[in-house]
PDB file of N, CA and C in Angstrom:
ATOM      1  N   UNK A   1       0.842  -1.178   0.000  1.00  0.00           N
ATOM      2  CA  UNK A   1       0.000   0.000   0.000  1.00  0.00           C
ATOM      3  C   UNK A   1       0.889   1.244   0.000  1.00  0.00           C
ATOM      4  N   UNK A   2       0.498   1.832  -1.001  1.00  0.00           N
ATOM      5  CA  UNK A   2       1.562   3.144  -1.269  1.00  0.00           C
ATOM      6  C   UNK A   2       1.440   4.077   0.119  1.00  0.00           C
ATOM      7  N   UNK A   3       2.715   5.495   0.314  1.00  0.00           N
ATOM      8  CA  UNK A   3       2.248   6.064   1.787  1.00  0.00           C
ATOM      9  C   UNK A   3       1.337   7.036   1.220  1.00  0.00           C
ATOM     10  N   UNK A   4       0.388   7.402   2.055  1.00  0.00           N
ATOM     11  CA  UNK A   4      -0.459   9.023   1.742  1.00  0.00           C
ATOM     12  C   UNK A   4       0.679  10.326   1.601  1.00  0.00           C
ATOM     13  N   UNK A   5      -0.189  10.955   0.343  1.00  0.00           N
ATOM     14  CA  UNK A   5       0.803  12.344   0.500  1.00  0.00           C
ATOM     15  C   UNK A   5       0.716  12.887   1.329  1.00  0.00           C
ATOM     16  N   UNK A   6       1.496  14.067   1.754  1.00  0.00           N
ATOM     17  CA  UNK A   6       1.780  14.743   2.865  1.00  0.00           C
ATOM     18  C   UNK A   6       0.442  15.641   3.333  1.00  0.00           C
ATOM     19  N   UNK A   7      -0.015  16.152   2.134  1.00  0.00           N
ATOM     20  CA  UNK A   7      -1.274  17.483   1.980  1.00  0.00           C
ATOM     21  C   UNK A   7      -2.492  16.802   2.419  1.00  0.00           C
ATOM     22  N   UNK A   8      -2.578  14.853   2.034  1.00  0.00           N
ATOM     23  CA  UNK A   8      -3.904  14.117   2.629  1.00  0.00           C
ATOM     24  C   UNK A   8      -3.519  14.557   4.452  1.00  0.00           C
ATOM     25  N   UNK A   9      -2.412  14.136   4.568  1.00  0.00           N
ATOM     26  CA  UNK A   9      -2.128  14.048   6.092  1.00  0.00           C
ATOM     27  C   UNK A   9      -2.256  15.319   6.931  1.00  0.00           C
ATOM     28  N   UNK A  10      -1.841  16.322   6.197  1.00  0.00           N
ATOM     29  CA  UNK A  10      -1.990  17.671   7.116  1.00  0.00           C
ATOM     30  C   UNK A  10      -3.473  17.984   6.701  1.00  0.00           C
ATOM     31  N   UNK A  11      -3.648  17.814   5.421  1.00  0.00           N
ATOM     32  CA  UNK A  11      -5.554  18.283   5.481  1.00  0.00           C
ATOM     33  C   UNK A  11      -6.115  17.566   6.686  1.00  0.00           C
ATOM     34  N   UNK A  12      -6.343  16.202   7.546  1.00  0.00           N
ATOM     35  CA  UNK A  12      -6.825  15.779   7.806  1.00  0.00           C
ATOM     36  C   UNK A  12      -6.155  16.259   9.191  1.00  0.00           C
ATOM     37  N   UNK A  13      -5.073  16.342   9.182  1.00  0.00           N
ATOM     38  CA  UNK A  13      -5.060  16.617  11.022  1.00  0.00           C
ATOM     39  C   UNK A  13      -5.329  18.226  11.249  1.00  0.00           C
ATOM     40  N   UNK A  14      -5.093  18.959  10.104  1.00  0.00           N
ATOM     41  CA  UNK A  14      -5.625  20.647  10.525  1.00  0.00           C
ATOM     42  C   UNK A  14      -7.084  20.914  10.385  1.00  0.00           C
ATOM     43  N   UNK A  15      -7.960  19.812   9.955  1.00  0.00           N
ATOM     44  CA  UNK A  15      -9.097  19.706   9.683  1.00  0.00           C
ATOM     45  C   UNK A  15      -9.868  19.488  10.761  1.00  0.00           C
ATOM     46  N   UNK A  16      -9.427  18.002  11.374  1.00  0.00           N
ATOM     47  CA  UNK A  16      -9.930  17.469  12.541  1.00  0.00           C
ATOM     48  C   UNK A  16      -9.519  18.830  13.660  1.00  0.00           C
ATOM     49  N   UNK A  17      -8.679  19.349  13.672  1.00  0.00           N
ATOM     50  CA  UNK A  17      -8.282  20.181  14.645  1.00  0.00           C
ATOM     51  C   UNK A  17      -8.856  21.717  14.660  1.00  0.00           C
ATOM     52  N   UNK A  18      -9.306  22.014  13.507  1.00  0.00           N
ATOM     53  CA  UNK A  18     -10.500  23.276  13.043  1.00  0.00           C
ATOM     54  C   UNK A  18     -11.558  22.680  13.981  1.00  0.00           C
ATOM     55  N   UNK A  19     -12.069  21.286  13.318  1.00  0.00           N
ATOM     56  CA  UNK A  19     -13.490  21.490  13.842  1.00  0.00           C
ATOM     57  C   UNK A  19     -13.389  21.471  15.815  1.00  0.00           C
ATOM     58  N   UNK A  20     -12.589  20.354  15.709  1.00  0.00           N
ATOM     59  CA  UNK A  20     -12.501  20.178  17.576  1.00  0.00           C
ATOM     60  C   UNK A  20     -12.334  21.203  17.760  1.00  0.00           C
ATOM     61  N   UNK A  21     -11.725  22.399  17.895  1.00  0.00           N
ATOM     62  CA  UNK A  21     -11.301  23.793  18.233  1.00  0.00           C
ATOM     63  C   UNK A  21     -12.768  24.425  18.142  1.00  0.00           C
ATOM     64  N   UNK A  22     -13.014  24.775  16.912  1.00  0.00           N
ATOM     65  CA  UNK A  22     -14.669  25.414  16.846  1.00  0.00           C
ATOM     66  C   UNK A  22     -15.719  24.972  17.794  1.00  0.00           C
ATOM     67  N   UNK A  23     -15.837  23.618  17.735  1.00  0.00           N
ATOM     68  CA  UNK A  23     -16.719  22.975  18.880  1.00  0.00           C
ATOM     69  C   UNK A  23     -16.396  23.381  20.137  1.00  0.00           C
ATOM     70  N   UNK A  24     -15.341  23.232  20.598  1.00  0.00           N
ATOM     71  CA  UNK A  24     -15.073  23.434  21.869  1.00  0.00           C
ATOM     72  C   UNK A  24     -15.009  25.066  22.020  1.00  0.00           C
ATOM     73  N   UNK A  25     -14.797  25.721  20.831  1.00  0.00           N
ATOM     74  CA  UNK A  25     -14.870  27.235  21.215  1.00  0.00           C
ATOM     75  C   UNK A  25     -16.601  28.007  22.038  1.00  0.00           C
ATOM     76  N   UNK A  26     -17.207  26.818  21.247  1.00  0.00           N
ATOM     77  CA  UNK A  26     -18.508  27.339  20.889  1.00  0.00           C
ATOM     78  C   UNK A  26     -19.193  26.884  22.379  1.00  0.00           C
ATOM     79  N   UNK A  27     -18.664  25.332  22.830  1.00  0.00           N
ATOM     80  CA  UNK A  27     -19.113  25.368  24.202  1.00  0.00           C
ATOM     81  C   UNK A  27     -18.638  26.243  25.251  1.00  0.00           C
ATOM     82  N   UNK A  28     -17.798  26.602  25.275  1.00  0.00           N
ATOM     83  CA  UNK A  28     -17.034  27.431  26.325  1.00  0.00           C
ATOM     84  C   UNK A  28     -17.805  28.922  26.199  1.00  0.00           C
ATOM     85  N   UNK A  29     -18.032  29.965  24.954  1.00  0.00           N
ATOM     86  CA  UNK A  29     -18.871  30.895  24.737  1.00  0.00           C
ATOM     87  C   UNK A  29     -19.817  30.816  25.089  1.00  0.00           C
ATOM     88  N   UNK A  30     -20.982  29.106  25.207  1.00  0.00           N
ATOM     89  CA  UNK A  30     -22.044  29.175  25.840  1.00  0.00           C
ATOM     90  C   UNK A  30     -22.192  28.808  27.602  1.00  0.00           C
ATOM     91  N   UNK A  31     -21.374  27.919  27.760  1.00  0.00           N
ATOM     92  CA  UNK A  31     -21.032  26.798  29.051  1.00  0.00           C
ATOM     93  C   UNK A  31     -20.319  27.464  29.512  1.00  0.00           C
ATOM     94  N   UNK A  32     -19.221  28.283  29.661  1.00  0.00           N
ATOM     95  CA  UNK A  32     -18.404  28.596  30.634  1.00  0.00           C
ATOM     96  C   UNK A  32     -18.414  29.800  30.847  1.00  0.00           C
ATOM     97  N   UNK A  33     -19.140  30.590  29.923  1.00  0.00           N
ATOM     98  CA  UNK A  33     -19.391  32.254  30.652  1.00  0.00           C
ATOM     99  C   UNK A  33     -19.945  32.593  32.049  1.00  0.00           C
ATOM    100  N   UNK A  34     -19.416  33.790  32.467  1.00  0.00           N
ATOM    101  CA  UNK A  34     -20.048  32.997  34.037  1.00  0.00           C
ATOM    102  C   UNK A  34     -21.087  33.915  34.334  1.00  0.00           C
ATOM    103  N   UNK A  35     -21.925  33.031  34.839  1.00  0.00           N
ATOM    104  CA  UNK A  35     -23.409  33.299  35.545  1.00  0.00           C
ATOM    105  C   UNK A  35     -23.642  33.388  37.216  1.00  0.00           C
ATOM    106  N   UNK A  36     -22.813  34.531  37.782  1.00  0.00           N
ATOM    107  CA  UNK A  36     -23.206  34.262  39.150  1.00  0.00           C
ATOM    108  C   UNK A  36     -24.208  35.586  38.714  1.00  0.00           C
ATOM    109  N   UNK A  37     -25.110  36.157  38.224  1.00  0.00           N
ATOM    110  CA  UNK A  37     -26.410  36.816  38.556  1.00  0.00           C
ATOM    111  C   UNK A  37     -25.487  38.624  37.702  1.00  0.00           C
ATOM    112  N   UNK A  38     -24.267  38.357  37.771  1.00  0.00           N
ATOM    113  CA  UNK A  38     -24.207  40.164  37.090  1.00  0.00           C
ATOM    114  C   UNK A  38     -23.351  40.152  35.904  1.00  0.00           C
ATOM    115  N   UNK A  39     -24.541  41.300  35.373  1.00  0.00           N
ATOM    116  CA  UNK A  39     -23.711  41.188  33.819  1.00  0.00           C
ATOM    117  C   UNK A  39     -22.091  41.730  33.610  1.00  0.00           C
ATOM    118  N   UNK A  40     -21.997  41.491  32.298  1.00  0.00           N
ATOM    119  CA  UNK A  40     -20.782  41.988  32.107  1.00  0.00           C
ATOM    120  C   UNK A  40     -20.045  43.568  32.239  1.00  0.00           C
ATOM    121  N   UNK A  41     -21.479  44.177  32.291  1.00  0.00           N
ATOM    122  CA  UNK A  41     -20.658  45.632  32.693  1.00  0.00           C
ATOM    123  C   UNK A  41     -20.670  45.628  34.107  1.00  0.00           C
ATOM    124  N   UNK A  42     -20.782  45.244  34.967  1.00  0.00           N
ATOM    125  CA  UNK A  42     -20.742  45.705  36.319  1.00  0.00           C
ATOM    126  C   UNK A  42     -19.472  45.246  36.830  1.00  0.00           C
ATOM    127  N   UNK A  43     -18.615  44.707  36.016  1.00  0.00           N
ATOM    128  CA  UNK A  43     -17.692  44.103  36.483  1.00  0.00           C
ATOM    129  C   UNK A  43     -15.993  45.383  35.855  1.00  0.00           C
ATOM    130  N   UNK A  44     -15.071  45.971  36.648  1.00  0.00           N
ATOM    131  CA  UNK A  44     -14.603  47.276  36.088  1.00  0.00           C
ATOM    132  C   UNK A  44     -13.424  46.516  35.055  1.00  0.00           C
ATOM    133  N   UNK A  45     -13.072  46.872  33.518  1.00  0.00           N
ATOM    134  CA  UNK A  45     -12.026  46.100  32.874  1.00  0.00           C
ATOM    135  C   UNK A  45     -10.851  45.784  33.645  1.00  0.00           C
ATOM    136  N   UNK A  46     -10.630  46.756  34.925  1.00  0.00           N
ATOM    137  CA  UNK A  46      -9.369  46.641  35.898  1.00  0.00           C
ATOM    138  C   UNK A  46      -9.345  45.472  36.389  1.00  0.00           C
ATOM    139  N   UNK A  47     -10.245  44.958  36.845  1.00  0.00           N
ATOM    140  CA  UNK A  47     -10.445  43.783  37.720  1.00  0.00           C
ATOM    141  C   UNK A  47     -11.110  43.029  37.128  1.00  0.00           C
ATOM    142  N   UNK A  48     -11.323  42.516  35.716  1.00  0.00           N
ATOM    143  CA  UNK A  48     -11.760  41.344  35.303  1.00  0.00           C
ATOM    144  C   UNK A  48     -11.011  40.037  35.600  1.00  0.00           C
ATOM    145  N   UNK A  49      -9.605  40.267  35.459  1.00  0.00           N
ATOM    146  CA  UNK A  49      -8.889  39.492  35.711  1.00  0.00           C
ATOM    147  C   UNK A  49      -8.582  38.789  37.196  1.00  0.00           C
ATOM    148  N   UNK A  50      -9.305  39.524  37.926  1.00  0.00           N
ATOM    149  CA  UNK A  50      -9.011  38.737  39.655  1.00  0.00           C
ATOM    150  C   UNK A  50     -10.369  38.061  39.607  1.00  0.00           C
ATOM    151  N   UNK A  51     -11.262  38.160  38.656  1.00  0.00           N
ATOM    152  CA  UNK A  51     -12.391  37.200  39.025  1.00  0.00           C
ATOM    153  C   UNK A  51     -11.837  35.737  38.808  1.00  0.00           C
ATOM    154  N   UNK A  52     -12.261  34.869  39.054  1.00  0.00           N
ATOM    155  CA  UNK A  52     -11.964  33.149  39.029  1.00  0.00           C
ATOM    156  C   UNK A  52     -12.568  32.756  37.582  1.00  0.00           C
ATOM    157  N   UNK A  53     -14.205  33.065  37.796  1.00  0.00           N
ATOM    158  CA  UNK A  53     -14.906  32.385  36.501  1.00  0.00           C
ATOM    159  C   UNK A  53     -14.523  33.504  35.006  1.00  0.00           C
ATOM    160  N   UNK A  54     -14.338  34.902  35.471  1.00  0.00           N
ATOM    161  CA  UNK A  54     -13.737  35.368  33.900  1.00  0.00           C
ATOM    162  C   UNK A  54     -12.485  35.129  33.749  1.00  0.00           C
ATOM    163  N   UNK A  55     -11.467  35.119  34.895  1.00  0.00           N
ATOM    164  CA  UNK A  55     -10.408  34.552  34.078  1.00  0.00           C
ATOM    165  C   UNK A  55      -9.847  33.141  33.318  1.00  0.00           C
ATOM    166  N   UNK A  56     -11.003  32.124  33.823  1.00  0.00           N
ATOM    167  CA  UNK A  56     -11.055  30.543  33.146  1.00  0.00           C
ATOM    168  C   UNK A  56     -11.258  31.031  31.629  1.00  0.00           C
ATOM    169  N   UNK A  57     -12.510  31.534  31.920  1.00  0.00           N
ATOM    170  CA  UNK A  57     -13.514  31.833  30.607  1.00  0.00           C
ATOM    171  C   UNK A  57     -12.702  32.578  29.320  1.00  0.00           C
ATOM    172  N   UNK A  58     -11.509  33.376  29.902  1.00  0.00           N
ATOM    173  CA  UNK A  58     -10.919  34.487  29.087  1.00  0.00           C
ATOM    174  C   UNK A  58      -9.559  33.621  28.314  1.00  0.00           C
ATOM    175  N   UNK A  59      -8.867  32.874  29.712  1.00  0.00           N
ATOM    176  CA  UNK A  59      -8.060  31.696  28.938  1.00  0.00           C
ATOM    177  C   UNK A  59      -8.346  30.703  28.023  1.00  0.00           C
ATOM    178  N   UNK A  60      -9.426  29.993  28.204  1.00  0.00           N
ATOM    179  CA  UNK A  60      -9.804  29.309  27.042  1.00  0.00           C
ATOM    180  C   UNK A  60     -10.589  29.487  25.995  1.00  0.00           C
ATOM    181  N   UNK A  61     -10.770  30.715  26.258  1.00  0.00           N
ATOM    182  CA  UNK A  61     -11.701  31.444  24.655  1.00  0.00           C
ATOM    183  C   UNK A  61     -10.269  31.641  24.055  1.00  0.00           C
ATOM    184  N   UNK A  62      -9.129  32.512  24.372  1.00  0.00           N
ATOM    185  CA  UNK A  62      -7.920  32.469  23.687  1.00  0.00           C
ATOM    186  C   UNK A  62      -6.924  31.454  23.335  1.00  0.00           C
ATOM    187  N   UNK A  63      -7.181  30.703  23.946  1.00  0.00           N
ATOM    188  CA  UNK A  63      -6.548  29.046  23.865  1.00  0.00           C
ATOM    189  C   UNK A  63      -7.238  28.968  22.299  1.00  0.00           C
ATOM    190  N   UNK A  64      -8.053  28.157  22.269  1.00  0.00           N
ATOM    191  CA  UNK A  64      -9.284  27.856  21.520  1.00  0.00           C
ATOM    192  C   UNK A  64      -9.522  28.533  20.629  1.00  0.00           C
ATOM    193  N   UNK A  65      -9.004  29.758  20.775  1.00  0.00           N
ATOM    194  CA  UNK A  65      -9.483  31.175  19.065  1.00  0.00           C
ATOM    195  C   UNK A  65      -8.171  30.733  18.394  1.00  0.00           C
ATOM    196  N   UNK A  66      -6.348  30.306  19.106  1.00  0.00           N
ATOM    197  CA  UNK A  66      -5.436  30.556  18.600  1.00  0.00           C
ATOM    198  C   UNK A  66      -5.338  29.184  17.945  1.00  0.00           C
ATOM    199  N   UNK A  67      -5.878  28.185  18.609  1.00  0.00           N
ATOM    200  CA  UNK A  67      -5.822  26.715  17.794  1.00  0.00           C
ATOM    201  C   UNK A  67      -7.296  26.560  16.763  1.00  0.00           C
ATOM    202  N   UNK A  68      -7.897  27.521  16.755  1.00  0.00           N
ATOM    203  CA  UNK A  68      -8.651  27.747  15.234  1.00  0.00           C
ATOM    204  C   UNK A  68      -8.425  28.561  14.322  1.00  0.00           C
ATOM    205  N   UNK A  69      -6.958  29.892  14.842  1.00  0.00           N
ATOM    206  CA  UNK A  69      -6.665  30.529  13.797  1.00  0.00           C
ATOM    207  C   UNK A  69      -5.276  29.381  13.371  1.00  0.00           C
ATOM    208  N   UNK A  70      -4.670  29.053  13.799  1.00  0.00           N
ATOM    209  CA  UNK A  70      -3.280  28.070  13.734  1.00  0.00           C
ATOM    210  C   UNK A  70      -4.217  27.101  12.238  1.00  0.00           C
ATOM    211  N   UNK A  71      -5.034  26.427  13.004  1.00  0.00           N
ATOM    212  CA  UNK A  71      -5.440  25.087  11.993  1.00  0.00           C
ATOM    213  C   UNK A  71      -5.694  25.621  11.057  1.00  0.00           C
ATOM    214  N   UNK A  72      -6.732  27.269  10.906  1.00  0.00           N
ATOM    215  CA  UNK A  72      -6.759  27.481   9.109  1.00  0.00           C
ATOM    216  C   UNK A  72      -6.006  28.074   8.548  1.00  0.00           C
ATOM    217  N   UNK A  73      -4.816  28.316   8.993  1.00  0.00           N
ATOM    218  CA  UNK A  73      -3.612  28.914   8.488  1.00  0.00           C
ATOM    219  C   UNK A  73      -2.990  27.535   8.166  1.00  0.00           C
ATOM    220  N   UNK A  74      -3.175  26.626   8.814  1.00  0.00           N
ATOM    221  CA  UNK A  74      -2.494  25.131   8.227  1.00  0.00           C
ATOM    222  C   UNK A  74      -3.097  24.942   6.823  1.00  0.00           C
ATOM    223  N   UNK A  75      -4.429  24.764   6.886  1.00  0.00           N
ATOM    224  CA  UNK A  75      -5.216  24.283   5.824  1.00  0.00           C
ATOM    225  C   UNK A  75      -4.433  25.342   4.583  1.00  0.00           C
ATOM    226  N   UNK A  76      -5.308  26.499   4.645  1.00  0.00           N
ATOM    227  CA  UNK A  76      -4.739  27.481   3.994  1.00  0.00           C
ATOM    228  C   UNK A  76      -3.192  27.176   2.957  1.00  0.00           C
ATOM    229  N   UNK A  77      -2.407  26.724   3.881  1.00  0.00           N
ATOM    230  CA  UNK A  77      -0.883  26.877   3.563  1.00  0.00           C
ATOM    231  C   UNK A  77      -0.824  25.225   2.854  1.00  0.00           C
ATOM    232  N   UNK A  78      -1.556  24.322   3.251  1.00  0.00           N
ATOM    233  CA  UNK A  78      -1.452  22.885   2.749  1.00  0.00           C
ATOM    234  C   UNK A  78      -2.108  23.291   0.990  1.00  0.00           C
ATOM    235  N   UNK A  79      -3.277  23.678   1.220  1.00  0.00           N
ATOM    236  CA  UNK A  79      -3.909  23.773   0.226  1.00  0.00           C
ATOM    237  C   UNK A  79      -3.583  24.519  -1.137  1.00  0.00           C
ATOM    238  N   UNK A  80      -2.483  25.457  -0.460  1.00  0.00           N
ATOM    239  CA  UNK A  80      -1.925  26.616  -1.476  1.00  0.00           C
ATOM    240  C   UNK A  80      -0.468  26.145  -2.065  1.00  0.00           C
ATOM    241  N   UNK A  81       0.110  24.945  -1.333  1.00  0.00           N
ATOM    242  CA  UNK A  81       1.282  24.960  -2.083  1.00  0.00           C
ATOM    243  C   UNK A  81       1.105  23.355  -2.664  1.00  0.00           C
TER     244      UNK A  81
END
């Protein structure tokens, strides 16, 4: 059995890794925003960061945005050369 080209192999792992990324972006935007009762303005931009539940929420929305911009810059770059 001949090997797969290189472009099957990276399409398929920057692919699989788009969608897992998107999915999981999309739960975390709905599931992990935090709901103790006050909205987002009452909280001052100074001190977003000493909260517990916005700073989870803030790390893995950026986790998660950079491994869905990474994977379509893979695709992108597989697809173009």
């Amino acid at each position: 059995m001949p090997a797969m080209h290189w472009k099957i192999i990276m399409i398929l792992c920057a692919g699989t890794c788009f969608c897992l990324s998107s999915a999981a972006y999309l739960f975390v935007k709905l599931a992990l925003r935090p709901k103790d009762g006050q909205s987002w303005e009452q909280n001052h931009w100074e001190f977003e960061d000493q909260h517990p539940a916005i700073k989870r929420y803030d790390f893995w929305c950026r986790i998660l945005f950079s491994a869905i911009i990474i994977s379509m810059l893979l695709l992108f770059l597989t697809i173009s050369f």
